[in-house]
Protein backbone atom coordinates (compact mmCIF):
# COMPACT_ATOMS: atom_id res chain seq x y z
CA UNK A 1 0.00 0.00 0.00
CA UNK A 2 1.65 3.36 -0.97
CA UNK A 3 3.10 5.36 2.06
CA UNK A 4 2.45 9.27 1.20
CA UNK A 5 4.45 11.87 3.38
CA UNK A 6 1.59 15.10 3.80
CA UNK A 7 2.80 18.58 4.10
CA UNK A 8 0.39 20.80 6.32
CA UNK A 9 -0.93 24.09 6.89
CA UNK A 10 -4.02 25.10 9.40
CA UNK A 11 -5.27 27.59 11.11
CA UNK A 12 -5.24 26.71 14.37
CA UNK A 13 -8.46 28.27 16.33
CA UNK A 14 -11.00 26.97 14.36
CA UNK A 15 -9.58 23.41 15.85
CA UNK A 16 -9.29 21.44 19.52
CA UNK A 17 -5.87 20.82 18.36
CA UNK A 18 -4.51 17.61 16.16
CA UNK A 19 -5.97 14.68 17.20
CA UNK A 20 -9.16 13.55 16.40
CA UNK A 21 -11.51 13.74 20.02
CA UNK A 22 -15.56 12.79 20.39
CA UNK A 23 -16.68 16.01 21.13
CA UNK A 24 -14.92 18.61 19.30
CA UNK A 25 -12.70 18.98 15.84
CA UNK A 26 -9.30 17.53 15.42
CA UNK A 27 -7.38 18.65 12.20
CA UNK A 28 -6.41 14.59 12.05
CA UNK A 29 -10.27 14.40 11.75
CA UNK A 30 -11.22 16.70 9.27
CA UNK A 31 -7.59 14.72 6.93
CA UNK A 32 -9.11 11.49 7.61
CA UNK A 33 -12.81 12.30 6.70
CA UNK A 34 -11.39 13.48 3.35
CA UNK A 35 -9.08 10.43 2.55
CA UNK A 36 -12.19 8.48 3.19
CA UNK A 37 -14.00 10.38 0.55
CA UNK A 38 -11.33 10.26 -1.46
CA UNK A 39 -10.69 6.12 -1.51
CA UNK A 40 -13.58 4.81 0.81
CA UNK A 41 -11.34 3.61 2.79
CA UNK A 42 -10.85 4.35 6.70
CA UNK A 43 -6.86 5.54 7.17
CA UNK A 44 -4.82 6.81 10.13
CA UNK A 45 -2.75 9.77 9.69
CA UNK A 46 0.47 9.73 11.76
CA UNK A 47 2.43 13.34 12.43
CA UNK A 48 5.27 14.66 13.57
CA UNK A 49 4.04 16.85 16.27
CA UNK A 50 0.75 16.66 18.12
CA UNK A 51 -1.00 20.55 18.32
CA UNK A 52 -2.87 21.92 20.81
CA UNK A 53 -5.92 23.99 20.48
CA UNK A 54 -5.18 27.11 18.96
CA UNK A 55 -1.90 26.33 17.60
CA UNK A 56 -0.69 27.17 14.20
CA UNK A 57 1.07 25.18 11.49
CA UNK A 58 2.81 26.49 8.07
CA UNK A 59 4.44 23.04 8.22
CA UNK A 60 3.29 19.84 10.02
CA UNK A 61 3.90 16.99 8.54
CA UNK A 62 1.69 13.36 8.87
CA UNK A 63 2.00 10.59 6.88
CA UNK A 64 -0.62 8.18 5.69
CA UNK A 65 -0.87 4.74 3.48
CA UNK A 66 -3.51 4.94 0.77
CA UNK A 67 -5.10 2.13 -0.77
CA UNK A 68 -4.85 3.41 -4.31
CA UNK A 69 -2.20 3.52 -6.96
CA UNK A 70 -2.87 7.55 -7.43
CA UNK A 71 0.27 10.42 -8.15
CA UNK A 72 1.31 12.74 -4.77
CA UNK A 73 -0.73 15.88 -6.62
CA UNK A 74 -3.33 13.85 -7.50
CA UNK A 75 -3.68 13.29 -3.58
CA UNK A 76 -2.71 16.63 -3.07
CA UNK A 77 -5.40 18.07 -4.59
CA UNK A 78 -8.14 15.42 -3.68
CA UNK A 79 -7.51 15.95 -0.19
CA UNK A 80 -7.47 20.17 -0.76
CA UNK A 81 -10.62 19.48 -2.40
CA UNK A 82 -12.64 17.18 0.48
CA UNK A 83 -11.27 19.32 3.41
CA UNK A 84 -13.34 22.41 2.37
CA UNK A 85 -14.52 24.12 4.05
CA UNK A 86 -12.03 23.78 7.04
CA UNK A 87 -9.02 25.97 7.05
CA UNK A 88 -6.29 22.89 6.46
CA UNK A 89 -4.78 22.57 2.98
CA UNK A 90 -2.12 19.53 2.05
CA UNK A 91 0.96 22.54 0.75
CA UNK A 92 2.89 19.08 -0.53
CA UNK A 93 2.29 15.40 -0.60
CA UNK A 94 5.16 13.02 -1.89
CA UNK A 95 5.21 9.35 -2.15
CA UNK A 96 8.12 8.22 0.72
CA UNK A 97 9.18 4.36 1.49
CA UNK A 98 6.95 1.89 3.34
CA UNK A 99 9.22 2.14 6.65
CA UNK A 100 8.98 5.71 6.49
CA UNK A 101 7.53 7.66 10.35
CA UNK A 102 6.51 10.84 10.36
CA UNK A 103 6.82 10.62 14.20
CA UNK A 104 9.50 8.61 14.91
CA UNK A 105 12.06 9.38 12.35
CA UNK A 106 11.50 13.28 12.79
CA UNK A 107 14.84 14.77 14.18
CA UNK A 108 14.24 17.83 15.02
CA UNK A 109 10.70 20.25 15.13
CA UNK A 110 10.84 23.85 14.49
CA UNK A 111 8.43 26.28 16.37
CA UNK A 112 7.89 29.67 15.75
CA UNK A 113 6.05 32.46 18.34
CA UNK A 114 4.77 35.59 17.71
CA UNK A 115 4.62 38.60 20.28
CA UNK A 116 2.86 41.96 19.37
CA UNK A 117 4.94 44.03 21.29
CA UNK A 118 3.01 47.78 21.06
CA UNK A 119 0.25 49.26 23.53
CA UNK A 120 -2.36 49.63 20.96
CA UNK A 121 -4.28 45.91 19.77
CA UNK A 122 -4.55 43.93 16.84
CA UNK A 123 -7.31 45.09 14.51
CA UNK A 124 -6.41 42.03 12.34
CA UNK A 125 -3.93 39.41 13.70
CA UNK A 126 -5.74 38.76 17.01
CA UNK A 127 -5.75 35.03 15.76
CA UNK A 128 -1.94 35.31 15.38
CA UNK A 129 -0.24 36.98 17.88
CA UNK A 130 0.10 37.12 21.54
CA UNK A 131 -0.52 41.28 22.19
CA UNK A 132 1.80 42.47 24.95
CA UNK A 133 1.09 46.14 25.43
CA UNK A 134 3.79 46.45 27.80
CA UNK A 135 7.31 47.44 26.35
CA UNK A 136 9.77 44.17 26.39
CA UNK A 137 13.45 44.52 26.45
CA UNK A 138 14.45 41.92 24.01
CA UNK A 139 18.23 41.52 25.04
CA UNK A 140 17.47 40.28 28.30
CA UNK A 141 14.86 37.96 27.46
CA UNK A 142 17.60 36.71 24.91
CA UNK A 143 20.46 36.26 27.83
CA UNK A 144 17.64 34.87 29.86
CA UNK A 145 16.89 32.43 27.04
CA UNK A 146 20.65 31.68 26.24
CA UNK A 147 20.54 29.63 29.93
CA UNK A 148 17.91 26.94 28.45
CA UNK A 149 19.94 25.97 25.49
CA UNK A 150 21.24 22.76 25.48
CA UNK A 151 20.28 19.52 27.85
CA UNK A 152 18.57 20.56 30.84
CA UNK A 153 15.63 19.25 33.19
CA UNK A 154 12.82 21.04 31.84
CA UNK A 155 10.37 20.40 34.24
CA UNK A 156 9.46 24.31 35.28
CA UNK A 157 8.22 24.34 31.25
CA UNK A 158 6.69 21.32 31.59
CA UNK A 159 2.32 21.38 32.02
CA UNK A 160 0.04 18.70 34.02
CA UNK A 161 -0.95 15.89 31.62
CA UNK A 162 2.54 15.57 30.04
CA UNK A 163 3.12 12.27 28.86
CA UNK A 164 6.84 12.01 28.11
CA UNK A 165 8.95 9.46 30.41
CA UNK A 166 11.36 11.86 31.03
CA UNK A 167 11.36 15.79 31.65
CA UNK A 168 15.30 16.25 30.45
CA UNK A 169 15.29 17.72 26.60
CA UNK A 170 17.87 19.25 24.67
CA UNK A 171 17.07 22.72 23.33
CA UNK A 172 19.38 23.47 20.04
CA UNK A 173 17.74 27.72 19.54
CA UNK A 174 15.90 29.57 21.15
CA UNK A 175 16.36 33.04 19.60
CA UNK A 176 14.67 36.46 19.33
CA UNK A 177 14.05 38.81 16.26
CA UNK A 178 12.16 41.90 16.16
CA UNK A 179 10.51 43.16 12.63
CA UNK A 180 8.93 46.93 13.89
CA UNK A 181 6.69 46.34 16.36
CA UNK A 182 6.85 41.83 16.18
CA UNK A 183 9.12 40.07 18.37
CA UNK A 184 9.44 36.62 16.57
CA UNK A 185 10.46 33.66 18.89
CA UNK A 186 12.89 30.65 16.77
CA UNK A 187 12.84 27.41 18.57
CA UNK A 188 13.90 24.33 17.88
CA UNK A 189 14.40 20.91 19.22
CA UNK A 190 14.73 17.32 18.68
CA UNK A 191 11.58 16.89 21.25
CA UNK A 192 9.54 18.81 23.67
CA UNK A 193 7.38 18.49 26.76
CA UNK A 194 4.13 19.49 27.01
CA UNK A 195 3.09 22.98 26.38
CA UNK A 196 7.41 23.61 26.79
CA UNK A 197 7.63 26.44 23.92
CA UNK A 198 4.65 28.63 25.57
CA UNK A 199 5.51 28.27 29.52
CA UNK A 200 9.02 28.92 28.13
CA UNK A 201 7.88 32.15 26.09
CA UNK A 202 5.51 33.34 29.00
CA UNK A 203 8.25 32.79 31.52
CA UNK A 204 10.71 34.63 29.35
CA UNK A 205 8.05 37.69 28.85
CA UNK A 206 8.67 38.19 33.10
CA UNK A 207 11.80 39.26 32.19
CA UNK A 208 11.04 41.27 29.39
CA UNK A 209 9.21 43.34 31.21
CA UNK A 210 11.23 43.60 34.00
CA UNK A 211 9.00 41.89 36.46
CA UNK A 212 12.12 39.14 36.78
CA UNK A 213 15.87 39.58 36.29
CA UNK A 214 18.03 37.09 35.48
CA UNK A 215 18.56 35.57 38.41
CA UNK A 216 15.18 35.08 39.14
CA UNK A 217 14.71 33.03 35.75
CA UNK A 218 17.64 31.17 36.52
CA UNK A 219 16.19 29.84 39.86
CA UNK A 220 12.57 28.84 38.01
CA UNK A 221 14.80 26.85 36.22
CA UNK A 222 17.12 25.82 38.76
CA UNK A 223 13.46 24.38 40.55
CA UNK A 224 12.18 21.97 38.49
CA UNK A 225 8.62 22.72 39.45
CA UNK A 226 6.12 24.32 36.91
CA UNK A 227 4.90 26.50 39.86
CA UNK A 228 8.18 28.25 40.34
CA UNK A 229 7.79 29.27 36.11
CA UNK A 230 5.71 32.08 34.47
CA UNK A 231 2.39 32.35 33.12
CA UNK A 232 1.81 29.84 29.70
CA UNK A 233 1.73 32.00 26.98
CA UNK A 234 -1.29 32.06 24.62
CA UNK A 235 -1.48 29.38 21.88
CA UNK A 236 -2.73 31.81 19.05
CA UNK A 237 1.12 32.93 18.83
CA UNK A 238 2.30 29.55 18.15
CA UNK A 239 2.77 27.97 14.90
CA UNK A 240 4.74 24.43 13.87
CA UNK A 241 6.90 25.40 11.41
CA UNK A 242 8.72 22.59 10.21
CA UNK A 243 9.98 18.91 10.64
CA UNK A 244 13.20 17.65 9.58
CA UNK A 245 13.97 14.31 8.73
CA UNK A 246 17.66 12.96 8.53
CA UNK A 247 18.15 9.30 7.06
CA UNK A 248 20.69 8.85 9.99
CA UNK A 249 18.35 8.54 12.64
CA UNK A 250 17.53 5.03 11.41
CA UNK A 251 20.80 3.59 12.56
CA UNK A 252 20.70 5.73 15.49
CA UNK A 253 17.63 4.97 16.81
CA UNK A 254 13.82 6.19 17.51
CA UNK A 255 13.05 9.01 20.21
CA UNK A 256 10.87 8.88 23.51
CA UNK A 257 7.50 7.31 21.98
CA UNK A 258 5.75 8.90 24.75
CA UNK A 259 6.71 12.60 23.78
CA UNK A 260 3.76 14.59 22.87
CA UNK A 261 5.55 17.38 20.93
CA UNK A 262 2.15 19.95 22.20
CA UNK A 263 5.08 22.36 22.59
């Protein structure tokens, strides 16, 4: 049965998140209604990175096996077509080998987060942005954010319901950019814990506005407890960005199954 690697983009509010639930609707849900339509048959979409409610993607990536000998656009396009009217669209579908995880072989996820960093509102990117009226002084929420690089117990980042065996992840950016009045937020990691890249961006916002200084950061850290972190950011300002896939990481073996990636 052909394996087809699916290259997503969704808006995130007008979905409970990824995965497909009995009272509400799951992006997976609204894919796997439309391969049904598409080849009357009932698949199961795997990704690379399970959403939350709210949360963006410009580049999630699921794969699924189709029981039909059909071309990636024609796929493409028959899934763009049976999705409507939700806000999900397939950017790219490609035909990949049988053995071929979405999850599993994914080395390393890319998250983006957006701040509005002005006193006046959004009139339109409410859905996008978190709005912090409140000036933020960038620098030292980057020095603050230099300290979480690297392998560290990540429990003060990590929210109630987190399913990963362990808390310790390695963080390879975590980087600020500011475009006028948009502070942009570049992460990116092999894994993360549960709601990590928001307690991590609302934590970091204390010091941007000068509510916490360095040291202070350093000891929510240094405590391993979620109640010693900040606030959780908003999930409107999150988007999945990318997955990357490296043909190594089938000799060097599969990551935490249990990770939830709801970063």
């Amino acid at each position: 049965m052909p394996r087809f690697k699916l290259t997503l983009e969704y808006f995130g509010p007008a979905f409970a998140g990824w995965q497909r639930q009995a009272h509400a609707m799951g992006v997976q849900q609204v894919l796997e209604d439309a391969i049904e339509k598409f080849c009357q048959q009932q698949p199961r979409l795997h990704v690379a990175g399970r959403t939350d409610a709210g949360v963006h993607a410009l580049g999630q990536v699921a794969h699924v096996d189709i029981a039909k000998d059909v071309e990636a656009d024609t796929v493409r396009d028959a899934l763009n077509f049976h999705v409507r009217p939700h806000p999900v669209v397939v950017v790219e579908c490609a035909r990949v080998d049988d053995d071929f995880h979405a999850r599993f072989h994914c080395t390393a996820r890319r998250y983006r987060y957006l701040i509005l960093n002005r006193p006046a509102p959004p009139a339109l990117a409410a859905h996008y942005c978190w709005h912090v009226p409140r000036a933020l002084d960038v620098p030292a929420m980057q020095e603050a954010a230099n300290t979480l690089r690297g392998t560290h117990d990540f429990s003060t980042f990590r929210a109630q319901g987190c399913q990963s065996n362990s808390p310790i992840k390695t963080l390879d950016e975590l980087r600020f950019e500011v475009k006028d009045a948009m502070v942009i937020v570049h992460v990116r990691a092999p894994s993360f814990l549960y709601h990590q890249v928001r307690n991590m961006v609302g934590t970091l916002a204390q010091v941007g506005t000068r509510q916490w200084d360095l040291s202070q950061f350093q000891a929510a850290l240094a405590a391993k407890n979620r109640a010693a972190g900040g606030p959780t950011a908003p999930p409107q300002g999150l988007y999945f960005v990318a997955a990357h896939y490296d043909k190594t990481v089938l000799e060097t073996g599969l990551p935490d199954p249990k990770d939830d990636n709801t970063a």
